[in-house]
PDB file of N, CA and C in Angstrom:
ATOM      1  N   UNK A   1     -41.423 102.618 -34.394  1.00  0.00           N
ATOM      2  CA  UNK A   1     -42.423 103.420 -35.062  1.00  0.00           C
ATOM      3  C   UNK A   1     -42.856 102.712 -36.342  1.00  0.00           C
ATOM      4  N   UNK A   2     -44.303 102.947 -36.399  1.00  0.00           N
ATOM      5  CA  UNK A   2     -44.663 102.092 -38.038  1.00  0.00           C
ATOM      6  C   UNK A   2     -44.482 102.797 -39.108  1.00  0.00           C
ATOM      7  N   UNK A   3     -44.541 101.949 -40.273  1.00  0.00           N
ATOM      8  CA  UNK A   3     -43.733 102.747 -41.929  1.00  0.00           C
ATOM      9  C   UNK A   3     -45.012 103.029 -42.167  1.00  0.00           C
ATOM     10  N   UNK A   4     -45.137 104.372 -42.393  1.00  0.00           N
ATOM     11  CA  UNK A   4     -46.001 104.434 -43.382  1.00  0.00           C
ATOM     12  C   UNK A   4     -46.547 104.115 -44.570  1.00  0.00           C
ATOM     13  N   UNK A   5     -47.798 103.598 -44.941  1.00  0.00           N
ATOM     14  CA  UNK A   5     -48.099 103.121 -46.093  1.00  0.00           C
ATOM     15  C   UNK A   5     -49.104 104.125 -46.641  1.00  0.00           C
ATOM     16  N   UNK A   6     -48.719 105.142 -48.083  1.00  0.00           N
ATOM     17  CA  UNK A   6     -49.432 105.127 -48.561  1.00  0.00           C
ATOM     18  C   UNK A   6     -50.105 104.581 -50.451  1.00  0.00           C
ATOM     19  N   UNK A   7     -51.137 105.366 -50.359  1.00  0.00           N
ATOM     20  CA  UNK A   7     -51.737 105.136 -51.929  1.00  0.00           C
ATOM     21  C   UNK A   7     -51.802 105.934 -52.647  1.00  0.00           C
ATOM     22  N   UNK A   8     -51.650 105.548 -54.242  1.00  0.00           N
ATOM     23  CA  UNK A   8     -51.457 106.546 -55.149  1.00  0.00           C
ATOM     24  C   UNK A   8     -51.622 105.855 -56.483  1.00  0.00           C
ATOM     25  N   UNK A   9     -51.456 106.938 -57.519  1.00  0.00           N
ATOM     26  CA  UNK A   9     -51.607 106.598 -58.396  1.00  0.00           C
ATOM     27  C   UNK A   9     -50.266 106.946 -59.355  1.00  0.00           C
ATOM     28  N   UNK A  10     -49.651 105.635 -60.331  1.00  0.00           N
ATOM     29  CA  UNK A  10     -48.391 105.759 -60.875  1.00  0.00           C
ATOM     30  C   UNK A  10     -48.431 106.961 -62.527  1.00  0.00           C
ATOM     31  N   UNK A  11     -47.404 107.766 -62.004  1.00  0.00           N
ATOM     32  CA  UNK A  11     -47.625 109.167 -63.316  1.00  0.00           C
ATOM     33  C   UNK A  11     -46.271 108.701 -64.014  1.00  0.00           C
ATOM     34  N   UNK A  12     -45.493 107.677 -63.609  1.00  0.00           N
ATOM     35  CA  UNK A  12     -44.479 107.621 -64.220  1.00  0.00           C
ATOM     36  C   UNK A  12     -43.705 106.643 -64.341  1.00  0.00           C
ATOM     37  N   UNK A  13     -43.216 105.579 -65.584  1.00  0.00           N
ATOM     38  CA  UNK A  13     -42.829 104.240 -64.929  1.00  0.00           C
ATOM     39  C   UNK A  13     -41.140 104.515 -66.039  1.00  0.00           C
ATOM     40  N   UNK A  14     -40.684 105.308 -66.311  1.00  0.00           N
ATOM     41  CA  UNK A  14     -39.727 105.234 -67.231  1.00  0.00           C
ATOM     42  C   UNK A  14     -38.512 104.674 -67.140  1.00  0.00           C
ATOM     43  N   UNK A  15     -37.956 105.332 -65.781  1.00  0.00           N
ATOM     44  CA  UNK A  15     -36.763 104.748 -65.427  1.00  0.00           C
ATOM     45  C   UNK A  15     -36.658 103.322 -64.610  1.00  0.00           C
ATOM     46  N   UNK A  16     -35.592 102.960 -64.830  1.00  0.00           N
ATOM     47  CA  UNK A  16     -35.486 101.324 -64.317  1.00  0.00           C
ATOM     48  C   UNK A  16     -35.741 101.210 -63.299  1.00  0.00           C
ATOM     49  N   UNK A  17     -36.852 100.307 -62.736  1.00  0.00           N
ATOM     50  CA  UNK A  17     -36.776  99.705 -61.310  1.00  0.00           C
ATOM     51  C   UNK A  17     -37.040 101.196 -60.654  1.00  0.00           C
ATOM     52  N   UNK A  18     -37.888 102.152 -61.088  1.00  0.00           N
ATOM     53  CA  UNK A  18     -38.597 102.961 -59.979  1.00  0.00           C
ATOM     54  C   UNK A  18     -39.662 103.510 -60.712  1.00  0.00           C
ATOM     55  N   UNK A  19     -40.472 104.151 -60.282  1.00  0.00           N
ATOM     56  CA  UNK A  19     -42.010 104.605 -60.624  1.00  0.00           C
ATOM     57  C   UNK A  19     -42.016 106.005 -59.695  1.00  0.00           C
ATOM     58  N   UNK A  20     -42.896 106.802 -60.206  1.00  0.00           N
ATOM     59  CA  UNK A  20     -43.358 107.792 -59.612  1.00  0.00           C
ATOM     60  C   UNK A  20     -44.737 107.941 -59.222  1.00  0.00           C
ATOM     61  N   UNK A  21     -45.410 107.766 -58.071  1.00  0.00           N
ATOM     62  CA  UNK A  21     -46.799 108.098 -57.490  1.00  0.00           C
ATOM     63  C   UNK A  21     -46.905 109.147 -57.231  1.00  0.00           C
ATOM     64  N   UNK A  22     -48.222 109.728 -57.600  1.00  0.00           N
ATOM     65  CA  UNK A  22     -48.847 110.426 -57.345  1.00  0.00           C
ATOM     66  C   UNK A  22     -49.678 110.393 -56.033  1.00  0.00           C
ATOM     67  N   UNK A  23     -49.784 110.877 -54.692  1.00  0.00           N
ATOM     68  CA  UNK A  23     -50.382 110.838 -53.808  1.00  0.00           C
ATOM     69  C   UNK A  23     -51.250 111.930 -53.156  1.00  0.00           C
ATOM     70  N   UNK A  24     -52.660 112.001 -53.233  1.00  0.00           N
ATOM     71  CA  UNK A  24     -53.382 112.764 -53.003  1.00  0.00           C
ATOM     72  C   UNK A  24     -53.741 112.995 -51.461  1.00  0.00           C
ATOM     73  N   UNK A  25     -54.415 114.305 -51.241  1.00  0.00           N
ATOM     74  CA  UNK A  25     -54.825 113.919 -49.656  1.00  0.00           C
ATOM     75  C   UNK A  25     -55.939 115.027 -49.374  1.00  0.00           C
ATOM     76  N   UNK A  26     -57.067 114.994 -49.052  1.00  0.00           N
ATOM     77  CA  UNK A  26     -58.280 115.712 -48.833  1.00  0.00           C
ATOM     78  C   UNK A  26     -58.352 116.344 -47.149  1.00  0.00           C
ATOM     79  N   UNK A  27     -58.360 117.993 -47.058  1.00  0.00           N
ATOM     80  CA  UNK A  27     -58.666 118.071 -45.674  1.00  0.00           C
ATOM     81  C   UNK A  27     -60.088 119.342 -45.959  1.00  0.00           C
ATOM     82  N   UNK A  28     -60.264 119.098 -44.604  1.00  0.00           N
ATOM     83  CA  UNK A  28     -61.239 120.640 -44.559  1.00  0.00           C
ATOM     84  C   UNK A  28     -60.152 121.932 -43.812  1.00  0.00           C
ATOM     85  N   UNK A  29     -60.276 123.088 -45.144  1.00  0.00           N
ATOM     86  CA  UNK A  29     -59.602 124.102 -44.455  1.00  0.00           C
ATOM     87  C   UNK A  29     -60.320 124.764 -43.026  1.00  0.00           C
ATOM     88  N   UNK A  30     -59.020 125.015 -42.369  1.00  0.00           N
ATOM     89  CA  UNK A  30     -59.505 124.917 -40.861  1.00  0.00           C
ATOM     90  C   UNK A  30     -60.444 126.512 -40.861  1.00  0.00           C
ATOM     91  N   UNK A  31     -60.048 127.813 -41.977  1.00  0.00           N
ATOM     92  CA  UNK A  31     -61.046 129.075 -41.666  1.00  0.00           C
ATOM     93  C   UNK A  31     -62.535 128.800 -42.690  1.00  0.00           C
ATOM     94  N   UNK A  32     -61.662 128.249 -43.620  1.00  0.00           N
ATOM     95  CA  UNK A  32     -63.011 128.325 -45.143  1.00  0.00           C
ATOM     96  C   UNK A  32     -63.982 127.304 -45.015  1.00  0.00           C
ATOM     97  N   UNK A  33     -63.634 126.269 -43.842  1.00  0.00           N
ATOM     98  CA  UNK A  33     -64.340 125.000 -44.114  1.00  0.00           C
ATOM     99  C   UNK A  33     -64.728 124.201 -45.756  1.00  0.00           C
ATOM    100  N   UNK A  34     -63.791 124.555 -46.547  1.00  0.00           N
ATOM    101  CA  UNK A  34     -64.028 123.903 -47.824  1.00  0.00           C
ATOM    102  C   UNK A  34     -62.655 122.456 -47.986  1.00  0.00           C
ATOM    103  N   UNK A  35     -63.284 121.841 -48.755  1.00  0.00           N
ATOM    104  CA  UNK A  35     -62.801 120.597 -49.108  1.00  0.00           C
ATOM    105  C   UNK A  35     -61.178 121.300 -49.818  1.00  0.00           C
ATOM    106  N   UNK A  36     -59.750 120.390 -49.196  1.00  0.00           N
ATOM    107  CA  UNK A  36     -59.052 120.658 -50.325  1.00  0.00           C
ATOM    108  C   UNK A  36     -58.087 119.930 -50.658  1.00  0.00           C
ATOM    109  N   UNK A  37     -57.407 119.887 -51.936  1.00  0.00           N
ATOM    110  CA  UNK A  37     -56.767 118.387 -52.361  1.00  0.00           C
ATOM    111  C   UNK A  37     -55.755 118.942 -52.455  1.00  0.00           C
ATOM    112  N   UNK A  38     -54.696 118.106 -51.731  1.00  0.00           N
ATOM    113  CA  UNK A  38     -53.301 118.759 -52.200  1.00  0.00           C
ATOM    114  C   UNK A  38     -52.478 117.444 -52.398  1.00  0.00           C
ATOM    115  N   UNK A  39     -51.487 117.516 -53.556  1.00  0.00           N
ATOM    116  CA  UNK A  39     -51.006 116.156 -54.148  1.00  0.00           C
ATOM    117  C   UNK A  39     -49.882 116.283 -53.329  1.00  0.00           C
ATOM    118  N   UNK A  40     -48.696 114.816 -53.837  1.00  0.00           N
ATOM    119  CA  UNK A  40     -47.372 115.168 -53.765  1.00  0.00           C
ATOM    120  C   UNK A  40     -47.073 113.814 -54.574  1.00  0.00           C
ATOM    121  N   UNK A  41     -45.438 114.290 -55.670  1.00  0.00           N
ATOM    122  CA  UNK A  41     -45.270 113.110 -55.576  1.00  0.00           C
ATOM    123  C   UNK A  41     -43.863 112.169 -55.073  1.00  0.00           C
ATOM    124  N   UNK A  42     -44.139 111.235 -55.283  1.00  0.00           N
ATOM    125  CA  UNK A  42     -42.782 110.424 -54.433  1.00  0.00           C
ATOM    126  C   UNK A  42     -42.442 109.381 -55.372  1.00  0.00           C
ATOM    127  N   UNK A  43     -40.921 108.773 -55.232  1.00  0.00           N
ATOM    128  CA  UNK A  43     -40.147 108.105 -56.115  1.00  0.00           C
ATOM    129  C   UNK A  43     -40.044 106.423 -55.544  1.00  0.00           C
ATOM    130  N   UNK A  44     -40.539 105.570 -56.059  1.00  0.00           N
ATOM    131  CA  UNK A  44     -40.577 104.237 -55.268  1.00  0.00           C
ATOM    132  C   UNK A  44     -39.876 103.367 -56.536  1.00  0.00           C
ATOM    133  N   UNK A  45     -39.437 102.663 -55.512  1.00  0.00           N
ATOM    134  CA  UNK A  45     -38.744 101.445 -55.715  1.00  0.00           C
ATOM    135  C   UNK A  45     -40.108  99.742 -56.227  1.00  0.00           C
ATOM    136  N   UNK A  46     -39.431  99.856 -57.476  1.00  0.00           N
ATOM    137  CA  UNK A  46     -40.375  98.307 -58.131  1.00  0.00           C
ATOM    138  C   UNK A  46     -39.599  97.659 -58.845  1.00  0.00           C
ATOM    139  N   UNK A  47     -39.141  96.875 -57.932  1.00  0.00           N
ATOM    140  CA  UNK A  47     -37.981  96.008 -58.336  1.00  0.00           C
ATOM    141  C   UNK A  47     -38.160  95.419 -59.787  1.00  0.00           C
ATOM    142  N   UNK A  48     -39.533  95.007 -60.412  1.00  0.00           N
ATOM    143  CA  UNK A  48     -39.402  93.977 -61.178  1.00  0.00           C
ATOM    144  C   UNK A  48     -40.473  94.615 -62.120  1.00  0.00           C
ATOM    145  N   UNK A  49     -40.345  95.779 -62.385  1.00  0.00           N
ATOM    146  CA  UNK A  49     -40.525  96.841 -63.437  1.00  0.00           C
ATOM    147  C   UNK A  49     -41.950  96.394 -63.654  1.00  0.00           C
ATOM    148  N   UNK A  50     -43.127  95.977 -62.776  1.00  0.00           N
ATOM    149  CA  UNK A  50     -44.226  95.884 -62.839  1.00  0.00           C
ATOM    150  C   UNK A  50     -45.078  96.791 -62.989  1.00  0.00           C
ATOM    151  N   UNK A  51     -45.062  97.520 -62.839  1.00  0.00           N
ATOM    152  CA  UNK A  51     -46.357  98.899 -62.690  1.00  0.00           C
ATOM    153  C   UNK A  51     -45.919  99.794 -63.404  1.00  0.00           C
ATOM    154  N   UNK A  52     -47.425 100.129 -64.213  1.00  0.00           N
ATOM    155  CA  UNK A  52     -47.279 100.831 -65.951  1.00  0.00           C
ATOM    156  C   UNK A  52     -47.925 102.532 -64.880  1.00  0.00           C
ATOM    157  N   UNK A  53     -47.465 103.231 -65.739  1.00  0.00           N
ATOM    158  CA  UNK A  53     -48.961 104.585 -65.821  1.00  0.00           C
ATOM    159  C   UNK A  53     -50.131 104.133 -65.195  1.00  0.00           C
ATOM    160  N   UNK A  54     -50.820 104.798 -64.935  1.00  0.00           N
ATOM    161  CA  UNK A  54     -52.170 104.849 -64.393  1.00  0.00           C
ATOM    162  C   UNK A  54     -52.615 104.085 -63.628  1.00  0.00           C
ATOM    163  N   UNK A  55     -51.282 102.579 -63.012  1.00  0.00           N
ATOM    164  CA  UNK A  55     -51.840 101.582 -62.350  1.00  0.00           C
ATOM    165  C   UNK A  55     -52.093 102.435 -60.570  1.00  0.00           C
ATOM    166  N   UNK A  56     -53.436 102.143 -59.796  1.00  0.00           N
ATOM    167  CA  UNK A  56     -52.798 103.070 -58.270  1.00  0.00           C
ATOM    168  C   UNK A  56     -52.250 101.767 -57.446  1.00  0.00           C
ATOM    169  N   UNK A  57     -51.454 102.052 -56.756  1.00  0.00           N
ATOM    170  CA  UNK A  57     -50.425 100.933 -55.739  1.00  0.00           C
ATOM    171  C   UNK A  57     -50.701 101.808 -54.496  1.00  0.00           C
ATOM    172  N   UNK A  58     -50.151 100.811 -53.426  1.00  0.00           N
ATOM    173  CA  UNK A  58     -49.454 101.308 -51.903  1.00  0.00           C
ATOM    174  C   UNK A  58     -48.011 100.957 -51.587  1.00  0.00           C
ATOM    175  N   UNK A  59     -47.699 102.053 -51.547  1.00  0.00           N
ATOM    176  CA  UNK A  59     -46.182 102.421 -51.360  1.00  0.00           C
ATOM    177  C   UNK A  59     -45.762 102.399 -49.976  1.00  0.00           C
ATOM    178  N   UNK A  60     -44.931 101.820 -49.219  1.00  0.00           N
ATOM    179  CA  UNK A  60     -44.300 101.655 -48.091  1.00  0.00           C
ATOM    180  C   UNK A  60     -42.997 102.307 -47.182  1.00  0.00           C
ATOM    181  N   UNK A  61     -42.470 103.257 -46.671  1.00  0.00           N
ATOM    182  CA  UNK A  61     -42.063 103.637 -45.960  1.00  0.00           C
ATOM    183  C   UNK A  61     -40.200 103.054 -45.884  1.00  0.00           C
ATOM    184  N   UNK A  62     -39.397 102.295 -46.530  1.00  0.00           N
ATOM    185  CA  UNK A  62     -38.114 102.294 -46.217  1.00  0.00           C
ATOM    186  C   UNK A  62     -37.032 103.176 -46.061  1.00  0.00           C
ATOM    187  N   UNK A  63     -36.043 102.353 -45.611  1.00  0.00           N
ATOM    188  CA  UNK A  63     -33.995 102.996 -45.562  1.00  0.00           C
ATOM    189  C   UNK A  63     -34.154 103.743 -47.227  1.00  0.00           C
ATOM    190  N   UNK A  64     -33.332 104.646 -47.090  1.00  0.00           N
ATOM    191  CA  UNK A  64     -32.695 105.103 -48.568  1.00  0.00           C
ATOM    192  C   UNK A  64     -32.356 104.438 -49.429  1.00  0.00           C
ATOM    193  N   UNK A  65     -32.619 104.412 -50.822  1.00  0.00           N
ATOM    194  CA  UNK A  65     -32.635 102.996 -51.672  1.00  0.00           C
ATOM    195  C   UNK A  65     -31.644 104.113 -52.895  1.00  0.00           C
ATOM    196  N   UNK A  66     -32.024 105.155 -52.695  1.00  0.00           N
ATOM    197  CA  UNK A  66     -30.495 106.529 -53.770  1.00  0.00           C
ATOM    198  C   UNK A  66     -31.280 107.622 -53.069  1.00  0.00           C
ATOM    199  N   UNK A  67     -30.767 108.980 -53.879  1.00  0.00           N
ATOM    200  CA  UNK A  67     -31.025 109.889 -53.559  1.00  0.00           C
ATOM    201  C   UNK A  67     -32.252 109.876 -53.322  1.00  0.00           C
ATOM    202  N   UNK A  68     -33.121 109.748 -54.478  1.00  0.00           N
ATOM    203  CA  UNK A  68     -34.632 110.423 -54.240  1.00  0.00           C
ATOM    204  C   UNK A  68     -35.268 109.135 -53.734  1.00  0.00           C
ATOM    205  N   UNK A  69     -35.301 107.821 -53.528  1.00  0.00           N
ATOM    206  CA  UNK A  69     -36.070 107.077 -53.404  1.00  0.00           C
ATOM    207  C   UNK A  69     -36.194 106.271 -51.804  1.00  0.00           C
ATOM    208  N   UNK A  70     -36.981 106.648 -51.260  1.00  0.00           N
ATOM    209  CA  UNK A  70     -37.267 106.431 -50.032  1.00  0.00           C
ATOM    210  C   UNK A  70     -38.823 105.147 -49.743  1.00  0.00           C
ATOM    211  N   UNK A  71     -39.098 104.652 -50.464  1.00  0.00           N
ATOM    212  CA  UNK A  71     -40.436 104.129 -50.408  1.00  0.00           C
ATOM    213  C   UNK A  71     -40.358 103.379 -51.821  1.00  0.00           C
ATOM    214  N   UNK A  72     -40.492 101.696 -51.342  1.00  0.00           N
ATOM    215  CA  UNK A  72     -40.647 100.602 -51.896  1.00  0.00           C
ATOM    216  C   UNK A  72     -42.170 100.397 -52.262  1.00  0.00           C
ATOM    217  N   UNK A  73     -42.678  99.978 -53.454  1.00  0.00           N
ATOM    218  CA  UNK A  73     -43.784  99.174 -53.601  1.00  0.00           C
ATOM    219  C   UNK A  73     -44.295  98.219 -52.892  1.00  0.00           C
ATOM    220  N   UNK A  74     -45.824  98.009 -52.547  1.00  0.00           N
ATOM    221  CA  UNK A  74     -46.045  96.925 -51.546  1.00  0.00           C
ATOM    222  C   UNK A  74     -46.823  95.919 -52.283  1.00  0.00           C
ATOM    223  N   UNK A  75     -48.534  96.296 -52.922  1.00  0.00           N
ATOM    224  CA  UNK A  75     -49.154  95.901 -53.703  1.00  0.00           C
ATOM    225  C   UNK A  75     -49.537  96.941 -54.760  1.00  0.00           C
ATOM    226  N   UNK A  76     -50.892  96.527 -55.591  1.00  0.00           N
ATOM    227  CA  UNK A  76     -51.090  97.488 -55.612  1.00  0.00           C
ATOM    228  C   UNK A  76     -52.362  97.041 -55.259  1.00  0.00           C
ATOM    229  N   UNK A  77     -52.846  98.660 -55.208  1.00  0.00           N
ATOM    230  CA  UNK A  77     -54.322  98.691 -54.483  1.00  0.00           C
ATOM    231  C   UNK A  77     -55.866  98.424 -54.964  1.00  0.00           C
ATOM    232  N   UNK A  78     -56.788  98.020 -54.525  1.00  0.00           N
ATOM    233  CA  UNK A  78     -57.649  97.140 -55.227  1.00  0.00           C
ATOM    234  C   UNK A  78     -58.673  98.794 -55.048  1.00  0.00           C
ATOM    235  N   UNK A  79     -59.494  98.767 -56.003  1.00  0.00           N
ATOM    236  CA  UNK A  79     -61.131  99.911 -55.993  1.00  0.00           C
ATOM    237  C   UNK A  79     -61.792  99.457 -55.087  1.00  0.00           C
TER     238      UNK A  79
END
């Protein structure tokens, strides 16, 4: 099965060697037909303490790296 990759934007770079993304996702509600955004965020692994606040990256899908961190840094993502 393939890892998922997604994109986001970093809300948090404090602790060592992990970051927090922010990941958004747009659907149409299936009765209201209106647009709607619902976030989440997730704990990734950046080995080499690269990525500040506000940078957006794509985050990748790994094994358990500790408790909360499931998803390694890949790049980050270009506009």
């Amino acid at each position: 099965m393939p890892k998922r990759i997604l994109t986001g934007v970093v809300t948090s770079d404090k602790n060592e060697q992990t970051i927090t993304v922010l990941v958004e996702r747009r659907f149409k509600h299936p009765l209201l037909q209106k647009t709607v955004r619902k976030s989440k965020k997730y704990r990734a692994h950046d080995e080499h303490n690269k990525f500040k606040t506000g940078d957006t990256v794509r985050i990748e899908e790994c094994a358990p790296i500790s408790k909360t961190k499931r998803w390694t840094v890949v790049t980050e993502a270009t506009a």
